[in-house]
C-alpha atoms as a PDB file:
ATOM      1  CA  UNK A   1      -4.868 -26.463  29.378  1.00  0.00           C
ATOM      2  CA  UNK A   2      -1.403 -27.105  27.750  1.00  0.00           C
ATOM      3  CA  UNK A   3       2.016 -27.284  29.135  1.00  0.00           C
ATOM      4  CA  UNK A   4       3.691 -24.131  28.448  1.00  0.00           C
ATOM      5  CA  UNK A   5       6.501 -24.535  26.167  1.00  0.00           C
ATOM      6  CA  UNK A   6      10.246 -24.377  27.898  1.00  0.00           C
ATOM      7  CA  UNK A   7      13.264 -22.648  27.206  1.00  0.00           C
ATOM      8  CA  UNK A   8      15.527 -24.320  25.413  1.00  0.00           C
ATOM      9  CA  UNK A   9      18.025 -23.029  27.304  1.00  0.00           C
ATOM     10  CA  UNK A  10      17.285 -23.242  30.777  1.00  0.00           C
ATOM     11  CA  UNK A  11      13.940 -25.132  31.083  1.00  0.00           C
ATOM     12  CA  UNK A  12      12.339 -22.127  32.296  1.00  0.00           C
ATOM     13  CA  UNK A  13       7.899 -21.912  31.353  1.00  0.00           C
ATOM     14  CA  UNK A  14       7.531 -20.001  28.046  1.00  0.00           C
ATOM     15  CA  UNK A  15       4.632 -19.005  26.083  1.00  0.00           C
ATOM     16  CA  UNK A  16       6.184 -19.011  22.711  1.00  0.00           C
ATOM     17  CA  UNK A  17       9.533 -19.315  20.805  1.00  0.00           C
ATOM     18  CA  UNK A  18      13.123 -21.329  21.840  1.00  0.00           C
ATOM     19  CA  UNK A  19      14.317 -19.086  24.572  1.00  0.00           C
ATOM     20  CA  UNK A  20      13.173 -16.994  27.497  1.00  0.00           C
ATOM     21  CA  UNK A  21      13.887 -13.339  28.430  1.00  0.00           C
ATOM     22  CA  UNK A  22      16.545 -14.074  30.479  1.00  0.00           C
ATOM     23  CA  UNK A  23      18.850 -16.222  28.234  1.00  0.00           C
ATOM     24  CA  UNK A  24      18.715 -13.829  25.109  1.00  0.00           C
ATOM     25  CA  UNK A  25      20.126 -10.713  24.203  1.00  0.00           C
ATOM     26  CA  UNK A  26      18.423  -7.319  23.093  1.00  0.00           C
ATOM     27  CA  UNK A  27      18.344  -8.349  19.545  1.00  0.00           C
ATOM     28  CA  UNK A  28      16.383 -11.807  20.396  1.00  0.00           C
ATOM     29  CA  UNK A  29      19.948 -14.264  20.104  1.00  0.00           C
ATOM     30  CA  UNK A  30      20.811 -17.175  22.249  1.00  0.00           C
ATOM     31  CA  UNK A  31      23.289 -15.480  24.607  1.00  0.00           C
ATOM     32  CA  UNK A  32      27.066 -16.448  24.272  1.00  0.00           C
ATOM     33  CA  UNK A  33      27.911 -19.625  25.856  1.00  0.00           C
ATOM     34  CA  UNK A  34      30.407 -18.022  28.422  1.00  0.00           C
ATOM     35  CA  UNK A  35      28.091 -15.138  29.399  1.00  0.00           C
ATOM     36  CA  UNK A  36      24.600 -18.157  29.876  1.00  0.00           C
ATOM     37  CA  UNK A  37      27.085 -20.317  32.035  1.00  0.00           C
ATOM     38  CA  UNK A  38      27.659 -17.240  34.098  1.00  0.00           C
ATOM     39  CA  UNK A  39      24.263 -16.380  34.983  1.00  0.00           C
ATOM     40  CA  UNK A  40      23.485 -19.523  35.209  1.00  0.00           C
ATOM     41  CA  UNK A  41      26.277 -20.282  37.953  1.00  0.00           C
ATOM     42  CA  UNK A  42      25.315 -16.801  39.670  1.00  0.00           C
ATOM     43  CA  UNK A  43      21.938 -18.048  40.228  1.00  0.00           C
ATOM     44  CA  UNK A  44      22.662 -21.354  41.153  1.00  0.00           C
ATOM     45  CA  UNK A  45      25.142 -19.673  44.118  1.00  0.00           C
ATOM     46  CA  UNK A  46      22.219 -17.243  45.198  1.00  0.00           C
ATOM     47  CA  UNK A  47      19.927 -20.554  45.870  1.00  0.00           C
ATOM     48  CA  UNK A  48      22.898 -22.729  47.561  1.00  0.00           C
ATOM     49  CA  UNK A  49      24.780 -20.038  49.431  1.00  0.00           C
ATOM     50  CA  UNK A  50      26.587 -23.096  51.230  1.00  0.00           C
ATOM     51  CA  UNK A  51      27.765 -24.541  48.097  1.00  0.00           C
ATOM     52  CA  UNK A  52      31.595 -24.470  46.508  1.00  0.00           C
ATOM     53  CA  UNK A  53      31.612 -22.836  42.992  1.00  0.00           C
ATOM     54  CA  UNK A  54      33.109 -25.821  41.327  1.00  0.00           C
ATOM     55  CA  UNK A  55      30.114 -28.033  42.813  1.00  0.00           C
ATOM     56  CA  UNK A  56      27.899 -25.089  41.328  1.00  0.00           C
ATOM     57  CA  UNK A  57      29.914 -25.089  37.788  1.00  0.00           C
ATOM     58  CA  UNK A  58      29.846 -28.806  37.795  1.00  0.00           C
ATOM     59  CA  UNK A  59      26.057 -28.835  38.124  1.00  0.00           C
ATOM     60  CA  UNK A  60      25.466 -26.239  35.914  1.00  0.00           C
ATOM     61  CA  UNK A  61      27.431 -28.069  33.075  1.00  0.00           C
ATOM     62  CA  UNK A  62      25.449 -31.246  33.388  1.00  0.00           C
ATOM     63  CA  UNK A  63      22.158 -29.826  33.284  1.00  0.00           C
ATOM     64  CA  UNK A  64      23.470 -27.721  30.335  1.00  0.00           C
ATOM     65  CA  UNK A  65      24.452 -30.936  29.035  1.00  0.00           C
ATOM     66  CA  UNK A  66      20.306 -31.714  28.688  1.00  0.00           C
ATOM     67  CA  UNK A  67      19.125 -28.467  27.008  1.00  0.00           C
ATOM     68  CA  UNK A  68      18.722 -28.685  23.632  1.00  0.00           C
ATOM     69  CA  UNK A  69      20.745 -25.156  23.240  1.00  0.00           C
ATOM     70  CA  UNK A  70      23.486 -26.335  24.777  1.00  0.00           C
ATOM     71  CA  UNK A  71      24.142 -30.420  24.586  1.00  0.00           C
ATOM     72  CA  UNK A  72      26.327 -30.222  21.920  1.00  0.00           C
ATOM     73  CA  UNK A  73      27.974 -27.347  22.969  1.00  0.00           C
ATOM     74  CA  UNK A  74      32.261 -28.210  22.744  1.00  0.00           C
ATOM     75  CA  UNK A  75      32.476 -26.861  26.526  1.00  0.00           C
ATOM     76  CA  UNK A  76      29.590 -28.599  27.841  1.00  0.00           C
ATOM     77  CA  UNK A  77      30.364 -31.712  26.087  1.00  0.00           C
ATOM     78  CA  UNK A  78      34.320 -31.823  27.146  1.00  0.00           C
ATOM     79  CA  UNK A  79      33.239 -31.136  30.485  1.00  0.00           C
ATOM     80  CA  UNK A  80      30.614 -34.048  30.603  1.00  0.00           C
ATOM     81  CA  UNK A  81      32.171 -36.592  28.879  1.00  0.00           C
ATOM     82  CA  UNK A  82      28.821 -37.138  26.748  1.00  0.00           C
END
């Protein structure tokens, strides 16, 4: 069997394409950068209730810093240092 493909994004399983449902908008584009980090930081706070936002933001931004949507990204990369 092969490895699903993952979203570019946000490493989540995909069947096809560069992105996932969640990290899109209704007309199929990458979602703004501001609007991704969001979510992103939303969901990381629902699985680590205990943990400060800026811990949260902090590890958001460096695993943004691996997805291929978002390495090069000016925020991502000021924020990382890479």
């Amino acid at each position: 069997m092969n490895d699903p493909c993952r979203c570019e994004s946000c490493s989540m399983p995909i069947e096809t394409g560069q992105y996932c449902q969640y990290c899109v908008t209704e007309t199929g584009e990458l979602q703004p950068f501001e609007q991704r980090f969001e979510k992103m930081v939303s969901w990381q706070m629902s699985q680590k209730p205990g943990q400060s936002r800026p811990d949260v933001e902090r590890e958001t931004l460096r695993f943004m810093s691996q997805m291929p949507a978002w390495k090069n990204h000016p925020k991502v990369v000021a924020a990382t240092g890479d």
